[in-house]
Protein backbone atom coordinates (compact mmCIF):
# COMPACT_ATOMS: atom_id res chain seq x y z
CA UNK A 1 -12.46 87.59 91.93
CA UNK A 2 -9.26 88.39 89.90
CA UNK A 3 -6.28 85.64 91.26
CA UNK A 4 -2.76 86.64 91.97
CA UNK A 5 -0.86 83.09 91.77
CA UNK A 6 1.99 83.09 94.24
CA UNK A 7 5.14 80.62 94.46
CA UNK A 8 6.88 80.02 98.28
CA UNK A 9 10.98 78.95 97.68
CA UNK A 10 11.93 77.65 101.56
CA UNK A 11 9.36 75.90 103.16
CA UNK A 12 11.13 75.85 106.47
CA UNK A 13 9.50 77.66 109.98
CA UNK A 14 8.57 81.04 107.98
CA UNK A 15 7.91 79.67 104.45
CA UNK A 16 5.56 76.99 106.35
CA UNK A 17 3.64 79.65 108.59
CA UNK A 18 3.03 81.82 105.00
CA UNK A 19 1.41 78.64 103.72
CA UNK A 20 -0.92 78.31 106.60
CA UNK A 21 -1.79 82.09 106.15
CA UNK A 22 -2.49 81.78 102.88
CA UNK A 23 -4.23 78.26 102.40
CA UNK A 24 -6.53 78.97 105.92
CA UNK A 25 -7.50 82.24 106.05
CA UNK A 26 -7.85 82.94 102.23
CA UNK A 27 -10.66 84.68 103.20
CA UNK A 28 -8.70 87.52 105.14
CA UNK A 29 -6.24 87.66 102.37
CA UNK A 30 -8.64 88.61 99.55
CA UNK A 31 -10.41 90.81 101.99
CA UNK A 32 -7.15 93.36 102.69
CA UNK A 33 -5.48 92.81 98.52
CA UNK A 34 -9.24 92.69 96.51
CA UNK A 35 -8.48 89.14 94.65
CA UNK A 36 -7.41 85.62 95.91
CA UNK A 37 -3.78 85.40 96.84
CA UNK A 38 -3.37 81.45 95.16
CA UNK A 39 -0.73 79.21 96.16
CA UNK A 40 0.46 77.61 93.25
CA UNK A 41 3.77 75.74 93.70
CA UNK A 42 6.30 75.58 97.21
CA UNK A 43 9.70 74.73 96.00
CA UNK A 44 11.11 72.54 98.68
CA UNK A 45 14.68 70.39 99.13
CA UNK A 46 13.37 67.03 100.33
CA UNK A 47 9.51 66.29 98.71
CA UNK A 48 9.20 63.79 101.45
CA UNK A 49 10.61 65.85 104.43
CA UNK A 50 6.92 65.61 106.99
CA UNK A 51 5.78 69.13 107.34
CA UNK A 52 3.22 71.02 109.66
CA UNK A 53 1.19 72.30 106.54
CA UNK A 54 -1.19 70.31 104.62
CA UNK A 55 -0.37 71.29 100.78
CA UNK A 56 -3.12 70.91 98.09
CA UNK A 57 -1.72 68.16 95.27
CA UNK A 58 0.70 69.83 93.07
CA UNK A 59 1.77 72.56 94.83
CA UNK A 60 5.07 71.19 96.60
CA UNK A 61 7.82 70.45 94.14
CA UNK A 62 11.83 70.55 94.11
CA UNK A 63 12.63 72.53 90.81
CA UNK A 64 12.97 76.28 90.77
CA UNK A 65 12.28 75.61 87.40
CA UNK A 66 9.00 75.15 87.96
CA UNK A 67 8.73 78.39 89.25
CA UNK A 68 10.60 80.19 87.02
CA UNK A 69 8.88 78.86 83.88
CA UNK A 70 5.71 79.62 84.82
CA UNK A 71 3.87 83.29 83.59
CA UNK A 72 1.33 82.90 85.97
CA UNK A 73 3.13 82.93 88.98
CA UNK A 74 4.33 86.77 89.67
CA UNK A 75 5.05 87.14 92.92
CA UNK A 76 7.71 84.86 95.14
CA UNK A 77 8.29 84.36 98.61
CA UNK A 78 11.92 83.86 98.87
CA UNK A 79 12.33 82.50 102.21
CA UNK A 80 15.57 80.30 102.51
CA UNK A 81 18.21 81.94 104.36
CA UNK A 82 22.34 82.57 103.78
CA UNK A 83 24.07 84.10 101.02
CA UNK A 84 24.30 81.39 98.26
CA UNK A 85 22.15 79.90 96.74
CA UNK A 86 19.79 82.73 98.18
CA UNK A 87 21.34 85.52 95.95
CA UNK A 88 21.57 83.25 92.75
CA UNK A 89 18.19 82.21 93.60
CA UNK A 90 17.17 85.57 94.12
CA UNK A 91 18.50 87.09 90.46
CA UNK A 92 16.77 84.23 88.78
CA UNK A 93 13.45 85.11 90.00
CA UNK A 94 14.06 88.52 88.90
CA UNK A 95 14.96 87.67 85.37
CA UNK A 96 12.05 85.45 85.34
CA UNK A 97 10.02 88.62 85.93
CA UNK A 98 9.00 87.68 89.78
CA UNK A 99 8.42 90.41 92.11
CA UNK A 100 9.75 89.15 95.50
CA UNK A 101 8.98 89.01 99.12
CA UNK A 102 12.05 88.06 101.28
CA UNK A 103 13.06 87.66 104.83
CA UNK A 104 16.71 87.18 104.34
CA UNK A 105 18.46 90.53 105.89
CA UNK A 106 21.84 88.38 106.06
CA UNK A 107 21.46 88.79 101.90
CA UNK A 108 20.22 91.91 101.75
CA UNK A 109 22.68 93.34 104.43
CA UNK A 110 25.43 91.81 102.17
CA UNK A 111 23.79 92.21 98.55
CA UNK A 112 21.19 94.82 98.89
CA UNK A 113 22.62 97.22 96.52
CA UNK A 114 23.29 94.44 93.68
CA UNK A 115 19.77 92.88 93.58
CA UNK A 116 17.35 95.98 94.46
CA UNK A 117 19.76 97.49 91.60
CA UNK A 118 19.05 94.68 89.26
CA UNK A 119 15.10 94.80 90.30
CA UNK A 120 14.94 98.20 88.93
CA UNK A 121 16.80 97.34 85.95
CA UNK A 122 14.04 94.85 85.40
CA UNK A 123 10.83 96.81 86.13
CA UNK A 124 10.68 94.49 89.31
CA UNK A 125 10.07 95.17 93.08
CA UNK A 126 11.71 93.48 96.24
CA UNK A 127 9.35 93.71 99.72
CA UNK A 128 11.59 92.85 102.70
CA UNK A 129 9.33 94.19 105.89
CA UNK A 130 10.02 90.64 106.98
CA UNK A 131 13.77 90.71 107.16
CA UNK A 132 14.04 93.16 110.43
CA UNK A 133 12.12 92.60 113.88
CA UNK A 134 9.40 89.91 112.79
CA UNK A 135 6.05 91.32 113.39
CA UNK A 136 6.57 94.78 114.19
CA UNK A 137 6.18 96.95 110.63
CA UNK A 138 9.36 98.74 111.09
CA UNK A 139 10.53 98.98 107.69
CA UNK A 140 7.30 100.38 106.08
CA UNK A 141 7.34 102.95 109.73
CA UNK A 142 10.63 104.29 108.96
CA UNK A 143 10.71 104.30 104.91
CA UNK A 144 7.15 105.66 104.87
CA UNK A 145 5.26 106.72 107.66
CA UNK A 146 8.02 108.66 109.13
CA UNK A 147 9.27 110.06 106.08
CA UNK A 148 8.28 113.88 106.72
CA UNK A 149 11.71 113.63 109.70
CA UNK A 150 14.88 113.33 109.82
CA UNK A 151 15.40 110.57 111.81
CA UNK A 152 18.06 111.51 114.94
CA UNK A 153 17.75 108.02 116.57
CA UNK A 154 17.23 104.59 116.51
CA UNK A 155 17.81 102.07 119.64
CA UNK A 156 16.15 98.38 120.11
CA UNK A 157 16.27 95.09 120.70
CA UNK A 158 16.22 93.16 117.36
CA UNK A 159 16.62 89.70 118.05
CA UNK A 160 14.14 88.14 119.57
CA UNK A 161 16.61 84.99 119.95
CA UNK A 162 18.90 86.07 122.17
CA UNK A 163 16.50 88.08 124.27
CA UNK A 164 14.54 85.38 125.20
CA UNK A 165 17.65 83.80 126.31
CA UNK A 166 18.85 86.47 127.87
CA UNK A 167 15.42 86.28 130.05
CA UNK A 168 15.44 83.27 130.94
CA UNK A 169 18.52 83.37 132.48
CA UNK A 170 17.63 86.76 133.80
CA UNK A 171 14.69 85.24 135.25
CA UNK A 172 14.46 81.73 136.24
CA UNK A 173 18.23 81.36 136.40
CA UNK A 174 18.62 78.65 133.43
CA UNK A 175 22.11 77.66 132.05
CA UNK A 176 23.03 79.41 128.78
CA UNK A 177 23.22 75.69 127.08
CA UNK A 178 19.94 74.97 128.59
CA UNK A 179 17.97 78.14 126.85
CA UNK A 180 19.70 77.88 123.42
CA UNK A 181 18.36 74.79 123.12
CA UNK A 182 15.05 75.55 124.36
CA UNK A 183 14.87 78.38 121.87
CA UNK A 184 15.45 75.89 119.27
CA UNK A 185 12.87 73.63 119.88
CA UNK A 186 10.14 76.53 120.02
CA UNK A 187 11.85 77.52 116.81
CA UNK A 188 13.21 80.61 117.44
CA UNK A 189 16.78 79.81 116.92
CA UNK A 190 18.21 77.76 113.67
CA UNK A 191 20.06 74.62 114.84
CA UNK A 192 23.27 76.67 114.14
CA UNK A 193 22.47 79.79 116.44
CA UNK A 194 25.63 81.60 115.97
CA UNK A 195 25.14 84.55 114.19
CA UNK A 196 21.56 85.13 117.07
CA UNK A 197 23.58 85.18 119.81
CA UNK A 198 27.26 86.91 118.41
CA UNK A 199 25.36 90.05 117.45
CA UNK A 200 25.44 89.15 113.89
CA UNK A 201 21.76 89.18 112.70
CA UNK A 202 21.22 92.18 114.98
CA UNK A 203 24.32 93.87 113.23
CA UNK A 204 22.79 93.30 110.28
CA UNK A 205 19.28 94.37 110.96
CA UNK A 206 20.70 97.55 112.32
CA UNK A 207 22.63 98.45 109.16
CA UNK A 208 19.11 98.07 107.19
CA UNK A 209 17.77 100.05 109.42
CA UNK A 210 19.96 102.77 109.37
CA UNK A 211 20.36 102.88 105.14
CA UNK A 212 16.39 103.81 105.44
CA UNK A 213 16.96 106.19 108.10
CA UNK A 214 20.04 107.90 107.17
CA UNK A 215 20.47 107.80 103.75
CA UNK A 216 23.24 106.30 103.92
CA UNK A 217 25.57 102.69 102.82
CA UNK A 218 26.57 101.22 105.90
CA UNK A 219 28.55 97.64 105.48
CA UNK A 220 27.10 95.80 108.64
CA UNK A 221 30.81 94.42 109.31
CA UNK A 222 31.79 97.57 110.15
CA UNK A 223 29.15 98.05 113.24
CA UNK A 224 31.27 97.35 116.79
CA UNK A 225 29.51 94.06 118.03
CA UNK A 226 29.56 91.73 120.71
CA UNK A 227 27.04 89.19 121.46
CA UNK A 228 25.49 87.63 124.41
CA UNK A 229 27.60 84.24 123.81
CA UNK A 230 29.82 85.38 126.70
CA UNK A 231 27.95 87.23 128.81
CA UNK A 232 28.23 85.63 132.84
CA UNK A 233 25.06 85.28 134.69
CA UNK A 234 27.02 87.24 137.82
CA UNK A 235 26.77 90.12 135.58
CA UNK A 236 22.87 89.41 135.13
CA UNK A 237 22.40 89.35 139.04
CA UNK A 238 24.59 92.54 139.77
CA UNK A 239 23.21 94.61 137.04
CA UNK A 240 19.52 93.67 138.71
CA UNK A 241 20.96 94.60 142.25
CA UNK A 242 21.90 98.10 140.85
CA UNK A 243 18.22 98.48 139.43
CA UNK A 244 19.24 97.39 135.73
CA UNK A 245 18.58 94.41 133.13
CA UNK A 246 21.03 93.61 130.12
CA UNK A 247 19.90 93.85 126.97
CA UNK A 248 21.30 93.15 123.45
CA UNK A 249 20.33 96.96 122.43
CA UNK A 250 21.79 98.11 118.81
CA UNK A 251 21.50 101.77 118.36
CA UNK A 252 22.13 104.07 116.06
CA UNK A 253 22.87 108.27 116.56
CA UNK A 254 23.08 110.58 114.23
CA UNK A 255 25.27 113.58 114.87
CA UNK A 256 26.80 116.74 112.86
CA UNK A 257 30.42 114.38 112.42
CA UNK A 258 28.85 111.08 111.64
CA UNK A 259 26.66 108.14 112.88
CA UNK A 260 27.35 106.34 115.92
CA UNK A 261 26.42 102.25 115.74
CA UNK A 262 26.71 99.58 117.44
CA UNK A 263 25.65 96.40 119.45
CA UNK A 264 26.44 94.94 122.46
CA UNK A 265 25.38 93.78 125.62
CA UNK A 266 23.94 97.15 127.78
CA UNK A 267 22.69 97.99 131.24
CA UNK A 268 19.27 99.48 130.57
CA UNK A 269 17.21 100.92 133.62
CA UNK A 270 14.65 98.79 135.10
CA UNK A 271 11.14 100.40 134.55
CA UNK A 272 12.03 102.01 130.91
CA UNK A 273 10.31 100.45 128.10
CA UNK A 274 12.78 98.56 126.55
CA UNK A 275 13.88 97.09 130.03
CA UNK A 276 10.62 95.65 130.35
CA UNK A 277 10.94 94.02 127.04
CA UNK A 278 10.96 90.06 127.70
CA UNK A 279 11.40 86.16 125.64
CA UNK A 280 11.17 86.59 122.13
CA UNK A 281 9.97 90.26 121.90
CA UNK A 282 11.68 93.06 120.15
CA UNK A 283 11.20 96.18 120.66
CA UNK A 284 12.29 99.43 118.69
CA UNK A 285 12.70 103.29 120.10
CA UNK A 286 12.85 105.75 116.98
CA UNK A 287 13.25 109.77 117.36
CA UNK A 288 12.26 111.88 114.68
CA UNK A 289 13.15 115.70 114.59
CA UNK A 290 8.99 115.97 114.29
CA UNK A 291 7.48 113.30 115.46
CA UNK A 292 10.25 112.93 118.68
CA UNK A 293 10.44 109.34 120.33
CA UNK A 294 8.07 106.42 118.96
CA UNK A 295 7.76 103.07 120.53
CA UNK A 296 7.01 99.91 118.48
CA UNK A 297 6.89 96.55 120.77
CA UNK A 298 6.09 93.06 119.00
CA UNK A 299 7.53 89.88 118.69
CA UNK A 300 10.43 89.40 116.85
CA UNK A 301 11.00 86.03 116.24
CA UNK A 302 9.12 82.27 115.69
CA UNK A 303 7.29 81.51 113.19
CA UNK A 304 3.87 83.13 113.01
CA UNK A 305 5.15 86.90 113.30
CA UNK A 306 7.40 86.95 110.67
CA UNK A 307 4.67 84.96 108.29
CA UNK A 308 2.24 88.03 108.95
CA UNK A 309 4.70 90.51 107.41
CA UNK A 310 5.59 88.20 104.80
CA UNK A 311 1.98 87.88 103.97
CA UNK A 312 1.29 91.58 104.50
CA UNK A 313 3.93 92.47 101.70
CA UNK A 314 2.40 90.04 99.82
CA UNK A 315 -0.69 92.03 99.67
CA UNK A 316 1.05 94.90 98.97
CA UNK A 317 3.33 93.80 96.25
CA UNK A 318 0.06 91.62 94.54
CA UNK A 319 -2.22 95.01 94.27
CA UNK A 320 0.91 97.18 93.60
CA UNK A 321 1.68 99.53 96.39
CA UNK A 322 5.58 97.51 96.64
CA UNK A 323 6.21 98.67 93.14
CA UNK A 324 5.25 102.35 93.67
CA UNK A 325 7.54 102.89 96.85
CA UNK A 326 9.89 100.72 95.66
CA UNK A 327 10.76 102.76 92.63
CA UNK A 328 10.30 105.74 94.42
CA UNK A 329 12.32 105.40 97.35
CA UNK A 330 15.32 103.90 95.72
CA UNK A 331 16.65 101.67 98.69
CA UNK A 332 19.87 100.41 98.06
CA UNK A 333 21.09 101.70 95.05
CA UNK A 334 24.29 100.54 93.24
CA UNK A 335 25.40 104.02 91.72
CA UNK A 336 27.99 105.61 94.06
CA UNK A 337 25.89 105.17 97.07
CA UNK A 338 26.92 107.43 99.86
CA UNK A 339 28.99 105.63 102.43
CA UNK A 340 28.04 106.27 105.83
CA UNK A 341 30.46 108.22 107.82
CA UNK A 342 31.28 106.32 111.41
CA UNK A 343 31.64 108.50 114.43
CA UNK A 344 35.65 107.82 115.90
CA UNK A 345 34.55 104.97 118.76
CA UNK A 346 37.15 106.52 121.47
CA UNK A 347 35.29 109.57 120.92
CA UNK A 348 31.80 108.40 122.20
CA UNK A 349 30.86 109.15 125.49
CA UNK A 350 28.63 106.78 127.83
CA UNK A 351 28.32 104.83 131.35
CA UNK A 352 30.09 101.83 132.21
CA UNK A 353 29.72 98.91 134.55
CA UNK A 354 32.63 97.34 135.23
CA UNK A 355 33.20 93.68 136.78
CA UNK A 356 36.22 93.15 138.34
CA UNK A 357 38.26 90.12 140.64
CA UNK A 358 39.57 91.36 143.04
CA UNK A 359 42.35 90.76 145.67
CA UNK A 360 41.09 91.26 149.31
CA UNK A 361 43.63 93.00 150.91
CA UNK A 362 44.10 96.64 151.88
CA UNK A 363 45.12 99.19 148.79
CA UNK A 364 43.24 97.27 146.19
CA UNK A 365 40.36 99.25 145.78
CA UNK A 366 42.58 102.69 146.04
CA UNK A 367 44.71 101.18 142.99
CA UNK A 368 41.62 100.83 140.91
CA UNK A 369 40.06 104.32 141.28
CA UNK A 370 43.17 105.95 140.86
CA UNK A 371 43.96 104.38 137.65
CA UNK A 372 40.31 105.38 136.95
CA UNK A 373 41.23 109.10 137.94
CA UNK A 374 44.39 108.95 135.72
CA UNK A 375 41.79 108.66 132.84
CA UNK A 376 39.13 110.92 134.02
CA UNK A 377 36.49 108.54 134.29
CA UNK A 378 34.63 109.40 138.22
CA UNK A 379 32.69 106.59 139.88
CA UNK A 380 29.01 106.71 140.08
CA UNK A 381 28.55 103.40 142.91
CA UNK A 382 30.57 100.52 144.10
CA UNK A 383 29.48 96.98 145.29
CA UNK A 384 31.10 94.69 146.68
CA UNK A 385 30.08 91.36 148.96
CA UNK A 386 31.81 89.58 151.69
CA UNK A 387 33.66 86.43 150.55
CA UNK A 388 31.34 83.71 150.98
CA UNK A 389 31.66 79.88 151.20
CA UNK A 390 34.27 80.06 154.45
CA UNK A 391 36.68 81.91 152.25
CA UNK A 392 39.63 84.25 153.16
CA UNK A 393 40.00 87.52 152.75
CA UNK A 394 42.74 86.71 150.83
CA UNK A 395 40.50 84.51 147.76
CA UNK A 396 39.29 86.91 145.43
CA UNK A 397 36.19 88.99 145.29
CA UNK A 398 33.85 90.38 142.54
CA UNK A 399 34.21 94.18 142.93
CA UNK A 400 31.58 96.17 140.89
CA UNK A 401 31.92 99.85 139.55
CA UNK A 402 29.53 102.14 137.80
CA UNK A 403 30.73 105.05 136.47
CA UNK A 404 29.71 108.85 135.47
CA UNK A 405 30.22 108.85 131.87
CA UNK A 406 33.51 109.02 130.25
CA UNK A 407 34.69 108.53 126.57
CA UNK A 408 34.93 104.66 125.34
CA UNK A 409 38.35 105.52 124.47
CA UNK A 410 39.63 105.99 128.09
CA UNK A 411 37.35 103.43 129.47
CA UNK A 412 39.08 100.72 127.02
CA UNK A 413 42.23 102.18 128.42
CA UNK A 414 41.67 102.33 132.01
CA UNK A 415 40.26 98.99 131.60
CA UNK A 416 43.65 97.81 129.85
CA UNK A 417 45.53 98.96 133.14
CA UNK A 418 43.32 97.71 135.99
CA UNK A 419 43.76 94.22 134.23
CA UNK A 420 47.50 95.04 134.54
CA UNK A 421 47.22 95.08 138.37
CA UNK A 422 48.85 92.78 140.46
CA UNK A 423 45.60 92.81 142.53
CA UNK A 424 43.13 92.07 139.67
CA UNK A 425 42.44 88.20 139.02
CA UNK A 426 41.14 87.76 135.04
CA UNK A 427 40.09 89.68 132.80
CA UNK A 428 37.27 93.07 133.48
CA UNK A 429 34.44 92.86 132.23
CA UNK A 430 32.83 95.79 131.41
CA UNK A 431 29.76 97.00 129.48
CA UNK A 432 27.95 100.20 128.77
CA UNK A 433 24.63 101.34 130.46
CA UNK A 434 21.94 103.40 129.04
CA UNK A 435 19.64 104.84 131.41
């Protein structure tokens, strides 16, 4: 059988589950690309490092060089993560005349347009299926399969880090602290989990995601974001009394003046699909102006997932499907790509739960909802619970609000003013809901 001789460069969680893919279950491999997918060399930091992968003699080795001066090897797995060296890395391997496989979306989120430019240039493909929501084959979906709509929507969960730390806090009432750490050990967060659980790798997924959907260049810092780093259990329990679980959702709307993106923290109706979405799943809602709504569920994080669709583009890229779309679709391009247009924020109109600390005295509550009134914005529900632990009525009180929807630009502002009250203790918290 004819042998495609592939190179792995990161042999951490992901680079380490390819290698078990492809040393144990060669069998499967040759099956799906019709020749033996051969691990040749695994360019790794530390030679001595202990890893969960027994290597054949001769494959693991610290030079790049030994990658990049060998013909036979033609297609990479570039799995280490950040910017630099991943983007110098990255351009050598091109030059070397290496198709890649990647799951870095922080680099392609950042360089997308420079390398997939340069791969062209070169007669060279880049296969990133890997880089956005693990498991689930979203990329090839909405690149491909979906390509006879024009895409309207696109709303998920997309880190599979900080929702299973959002459930188990939802769920079994564990300390933030506690969970992050957890997640670590399973190996779903890096030991640095900041850009998980600050919206950061979600930002950056969704800007990927919308370039294949829309058409369109959108610079991932410019996406409104806010993580799950702050979010307050209390606002876990209340959003479950009022038949809701928060979610990191990103989402993405086209309309006639622009896209709408974001993600943030968001009320989402108990009993809807992506509600029910739980630990390290992610989960992605897409609407089509053909097809309508699809649903693709998997999960999105750890170590196995994201090895299948490395190894799946793999396949493709070794019996040359990658090269055919890739030169055909033109992600990413360099030449005057079309910025995307961003919808005006105060513009958008939504729900809102709001958290508030309240004095307990007469008039408070009448302050509140006429500042809301001043702004427009009606009230859907209000909760609020006795003082507890032999308080007084005059220690303060969470008050909750849901509202009807208003525009983001008078909620921000009505928010502003209630924090203004004498009667309010602390800052509001407040956060969209999607029913």
């Amino acid at each position: 059988m004819e042998k495609t001789n592939i190179a792995i460069v990161g042999l951490g969680t992901v680079g380490t589950g390819v290698a078990k893919l492809l040393l144990d279950h060669g069998d499967r491999t040759s099956r799906h690309a019709g020749r033996t997918l051969w691990l040749k060399k695994a360019v790794v930091r530390d030679l001595d490092k202990p890893r969960d992968v027994d290597l054949p003699d001769g494959v693991a080795t610290d030079s790049l060089d030994d990658v990049i001066n060998d013909p036979e090897i033609s297609v990479v797995a570039q799995l280490i993560g950040g910017l630099e060296p991943a983007r110098s890395i990255m351009l050598r391997l091109l030059e070397s005349g290496k198709d890649i496989v990647t799951a870095n979306k922080a680099l392609l989120a950042e360089h997308g347009p420079e390398l997939f430019t340069r791969a062209r240039e070169l007669g060279r493909s880049i296969a990133f299926e890997a880089s956005v929501a693990g498991g689930i084959p979203i990329i090839a979906n909405v690149s491909q399969c979906l390509s006879a709509n024009q895409i309207r929507s696109l709303e998920g969960i997309l880190n599979g880090t900080s929702n299973f730390i959002v459930t188990q806090m939802d769920e079994k009432g564990a300390p933030y602290d506690v969970v992050v750490r957890k997640a670590q050990e399973l190996g779903y967060a890096e030991a640095d989990p900041t850009m998980d659980v600050d919206g950061t790798d979600a930002a950056q997924k969704l800007a990927i995601l919308a370039h294949l959907a829309f058409g369109a260049t959108v610079d991932w810092s410019d996406i409104p974001r806010m993580g799950i780093d702050g979010l307050d259990p209390d606002d876990l329990r209340y959003s479950r009394q009022l038949g809701y679980r928060i979610k990191l959702l990103a989402l993405a709307n086209l309309a006639d003046d622009g896209l709408e993106l974001s993600v943030a923290p968001t009320l989402v109706r108990i009993g809807t699909p992506l509600a029910e979405v739980r630990d390290a799943f992610n989960a992605i809602r897409v609407v089509g102006d053909a097809v309508g709504p699809v649903f693709y569920h998997g999960l999105g994080a750890g170590q196995m997932p994201t090895a299948s669709a490395v190894v799946a583009d793999l396949i493709d890229t070794a019996v040359g499907r990658t090269r055919l779309t890739f030169q055909t679709l033109e992600y990413f391009s360099i030449d005057n790509p079309p910025r995307a247009k961003l919808r005006d924020a105060d513009t958008l109109v939504g729900r809102n739960y709001l958290r508030l600390s309240v004095s307990n005295h007469p008039g408070t509550l009448a302050s509140i909802t006429s500042v809301l009134a001043k702004h427009k914005i009606s009230i859907a529900s209000v909760m609020q619970h006795e003082s507890e632990n032999g308080s007084t009525h005059l220690d303060p009180v969470p008050l909750v609000i849901m509202t009807h929807e208003a525009t983001e630009g008078a909620a921000r502002a009505a928010t502003q003013e209630i924090e203004a009250l004498d009667s309010i203790t602390g800052p509001v918290v407040r956060l969209r809901v999607k029913d």
